[in-house]
Protein backbone atom coordinates (compact mmCIF):
# COMPACT_ATOMS: atom_id res chain seq x y z
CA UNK A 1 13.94 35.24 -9.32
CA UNK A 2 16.47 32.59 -8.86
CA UNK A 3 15.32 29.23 -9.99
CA UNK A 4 17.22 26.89 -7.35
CA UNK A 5 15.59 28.31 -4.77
CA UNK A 6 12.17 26.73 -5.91
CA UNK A 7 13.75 23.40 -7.19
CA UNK A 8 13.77 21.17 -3.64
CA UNK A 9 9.71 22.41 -3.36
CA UNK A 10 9.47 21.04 -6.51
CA UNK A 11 11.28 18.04 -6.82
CA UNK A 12 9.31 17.37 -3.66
CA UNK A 13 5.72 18.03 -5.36
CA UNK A 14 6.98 15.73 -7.92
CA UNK A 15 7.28 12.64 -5.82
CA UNK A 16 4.28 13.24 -4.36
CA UNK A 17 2.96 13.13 -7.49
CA UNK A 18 4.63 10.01 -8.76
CA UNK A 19 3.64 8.19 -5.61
CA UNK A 20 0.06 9.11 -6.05
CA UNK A 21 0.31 8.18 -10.24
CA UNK A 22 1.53 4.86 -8.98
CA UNK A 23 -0.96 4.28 -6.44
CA UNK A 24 -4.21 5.13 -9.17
CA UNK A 25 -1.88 2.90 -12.05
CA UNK A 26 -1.86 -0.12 -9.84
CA UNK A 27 -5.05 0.39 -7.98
CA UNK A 28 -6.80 0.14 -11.22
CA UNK A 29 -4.96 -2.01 -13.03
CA UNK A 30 -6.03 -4.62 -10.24
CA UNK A 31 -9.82 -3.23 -10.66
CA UNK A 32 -9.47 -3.81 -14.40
CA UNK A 33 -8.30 -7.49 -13.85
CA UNK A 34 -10.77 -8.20 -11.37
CA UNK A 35 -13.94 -6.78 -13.15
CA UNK A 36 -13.10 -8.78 -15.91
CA UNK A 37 -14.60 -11.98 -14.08
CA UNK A 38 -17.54 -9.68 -13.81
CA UNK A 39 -19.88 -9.71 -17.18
CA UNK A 40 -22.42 -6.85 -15.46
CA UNK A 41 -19.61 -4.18 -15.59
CA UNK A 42 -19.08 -2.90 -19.20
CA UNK A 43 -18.74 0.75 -18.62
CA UNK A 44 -16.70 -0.01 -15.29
CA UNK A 45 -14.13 -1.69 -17.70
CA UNK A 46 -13.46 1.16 -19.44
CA UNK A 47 -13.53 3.64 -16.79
CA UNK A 48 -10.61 1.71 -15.11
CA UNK A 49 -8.88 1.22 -18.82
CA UNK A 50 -8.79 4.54 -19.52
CA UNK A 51 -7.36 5.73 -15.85
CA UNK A 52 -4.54 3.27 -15.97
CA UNK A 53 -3.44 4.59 -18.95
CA UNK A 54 -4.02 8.25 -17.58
CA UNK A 55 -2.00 6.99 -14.50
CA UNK A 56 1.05 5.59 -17.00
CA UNK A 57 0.85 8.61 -18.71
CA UNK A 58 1.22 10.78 -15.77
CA UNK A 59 4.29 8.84 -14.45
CA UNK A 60 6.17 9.29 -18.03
CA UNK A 61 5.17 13.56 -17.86
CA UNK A 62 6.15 13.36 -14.50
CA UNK A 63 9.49 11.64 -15.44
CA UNK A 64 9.92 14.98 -18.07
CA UNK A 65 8.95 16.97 -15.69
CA UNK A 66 11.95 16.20 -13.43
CA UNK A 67 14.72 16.45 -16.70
CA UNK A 68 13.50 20.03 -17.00
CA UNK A 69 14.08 20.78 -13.16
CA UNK A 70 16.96 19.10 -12.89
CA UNK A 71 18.12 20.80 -16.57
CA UNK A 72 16.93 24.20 -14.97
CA UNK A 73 19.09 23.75 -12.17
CA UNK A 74 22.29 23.93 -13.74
CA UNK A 75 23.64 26.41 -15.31
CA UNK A 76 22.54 26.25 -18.76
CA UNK A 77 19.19 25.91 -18.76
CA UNK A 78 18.76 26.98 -22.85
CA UNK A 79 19.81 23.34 -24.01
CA UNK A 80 18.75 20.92 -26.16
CA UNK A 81 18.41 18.42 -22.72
CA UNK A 82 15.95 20.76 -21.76
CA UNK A 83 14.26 21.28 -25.08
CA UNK A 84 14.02 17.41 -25.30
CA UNK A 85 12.13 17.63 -22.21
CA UNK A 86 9.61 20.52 -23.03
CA UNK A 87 8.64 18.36 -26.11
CA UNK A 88 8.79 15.01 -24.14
CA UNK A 89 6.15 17.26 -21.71
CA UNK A 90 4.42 17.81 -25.37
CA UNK A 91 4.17 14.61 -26.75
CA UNK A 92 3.01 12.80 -23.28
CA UNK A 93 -0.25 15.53 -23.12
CA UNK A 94 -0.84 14.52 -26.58
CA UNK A 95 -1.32 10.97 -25.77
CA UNK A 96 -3.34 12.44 -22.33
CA UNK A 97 -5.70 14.22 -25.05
CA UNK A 98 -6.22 11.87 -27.53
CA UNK A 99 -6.87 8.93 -24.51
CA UNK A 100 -10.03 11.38 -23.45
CA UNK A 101 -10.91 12.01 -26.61
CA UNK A 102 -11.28 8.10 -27.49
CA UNK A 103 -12.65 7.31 -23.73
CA UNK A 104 -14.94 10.17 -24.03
CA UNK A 105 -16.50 8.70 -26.94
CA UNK A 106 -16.77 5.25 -25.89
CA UNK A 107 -18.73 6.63 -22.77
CA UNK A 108 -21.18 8.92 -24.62
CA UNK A 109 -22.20 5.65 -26.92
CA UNK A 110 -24.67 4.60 -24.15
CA UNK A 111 -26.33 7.87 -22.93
CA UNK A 112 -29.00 9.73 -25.60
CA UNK A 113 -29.48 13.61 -25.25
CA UNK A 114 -32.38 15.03 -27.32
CA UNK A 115 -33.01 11.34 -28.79
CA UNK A 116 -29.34 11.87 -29.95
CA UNK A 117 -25.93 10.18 -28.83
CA UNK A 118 -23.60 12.10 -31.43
CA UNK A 119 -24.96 15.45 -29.17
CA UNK A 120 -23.92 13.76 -26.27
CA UNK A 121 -20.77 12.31 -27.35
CA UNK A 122 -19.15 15.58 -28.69
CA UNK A 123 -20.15 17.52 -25.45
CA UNK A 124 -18.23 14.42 -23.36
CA UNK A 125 -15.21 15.10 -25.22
CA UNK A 126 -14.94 18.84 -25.06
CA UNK A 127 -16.24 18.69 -21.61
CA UNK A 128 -12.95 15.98 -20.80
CA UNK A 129 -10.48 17.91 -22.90
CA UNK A 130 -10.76 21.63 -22.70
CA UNK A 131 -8.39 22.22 -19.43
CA UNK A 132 -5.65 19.39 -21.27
CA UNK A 133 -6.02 21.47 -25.04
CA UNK A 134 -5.68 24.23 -23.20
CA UNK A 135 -2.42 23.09 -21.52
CA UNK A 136 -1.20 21.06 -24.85
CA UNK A 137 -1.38 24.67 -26.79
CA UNK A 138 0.54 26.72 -24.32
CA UNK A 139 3.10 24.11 -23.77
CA UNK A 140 3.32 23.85 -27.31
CA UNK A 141 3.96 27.21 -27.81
CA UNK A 142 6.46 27.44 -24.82
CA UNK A 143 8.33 24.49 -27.22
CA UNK A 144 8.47 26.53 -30.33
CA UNK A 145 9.83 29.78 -28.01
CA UNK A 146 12.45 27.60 -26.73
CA UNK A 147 13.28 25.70 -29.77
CA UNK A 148 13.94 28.95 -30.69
CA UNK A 149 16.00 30.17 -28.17
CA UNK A 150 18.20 27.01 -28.57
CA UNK A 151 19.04 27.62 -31.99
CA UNK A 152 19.65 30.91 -31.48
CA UNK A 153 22.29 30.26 -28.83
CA UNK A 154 23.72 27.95 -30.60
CA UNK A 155 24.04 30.15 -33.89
CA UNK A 156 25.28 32.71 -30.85
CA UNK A 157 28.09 30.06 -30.36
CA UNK A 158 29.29 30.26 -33.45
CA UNK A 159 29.60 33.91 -34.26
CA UNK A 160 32.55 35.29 -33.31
């Protein structure tokens, strides 16, 4: 399987998806602004909060995202460029984890289950983070294969 042949589909996929990041960061940022003049809208408020930040966060994995196509591309693709980028890809789903963890909480501070909120908070934040721990762990394991592989080529490097 040669990789250029996929990497114009790609690249293409990811401006889609940076225009449509974009689009939800500043849609909402303007619906955050604007229900601020609005007292009645508490859980609105954070709904909007917490997709802004989703929206920012997607823009910076997207940004990642393209390093390690364009890295893949060339003809070295077991680099430390490209290992900087896997763990860039890493450290942005941690931030998309722990923002719907917190968010997840907030919202399951107003809704009782069973007479109980803690029930109903801890099922709102596995419920909003399985798919993303999911993703964090096998990225995170792709990092430590390629971390890996990096200093393994570069140890290659050195042997004569």
């Amino acid at each position: 399987m040669k990789i250029s042949k996929y990497l114009l589909p790609l690249k293409i996929v990811l401006l889609i998806s940076v225009l449509i990041s974009v689009y939800i960061t500043i849609f909402n940022g303007v619906a955050f602004f604007q229900s601020r003049f609005s007292p009645d809208t508490p859980g609105l408020k954070a709904a909007v909060l917490q997709n802004t930040i989703l929206g920012l966060l997607y823009l910076v994995m997207t940004w990642y995202l393209f390093r390690l196509l364009i890295g893949a591309g060339s003809e070295d693709i077991i680099s430390r460029k490209n290992l900087s980028a896997v763990k860039g890809i890493l450290f942005v789903l941690s931030g998309l984890l722990l923002t719907k963890i917190v968010f997840a909480w907030i919202a399951g501070d107003s809704i009782k289950v069973y007479n109980n909120r803690l029930y109903f908070r801890l099922l709102s934040v596995l419920g909003a983070t399985w798919e993303l721990l999911m993703a964090f762990m096998v990225i995170l394991a792709l990092a430590i294969v390629f971390e890996r592989a990096v200093s393994l080529k570069e140890e290659q490097a050195l042997t004569i």
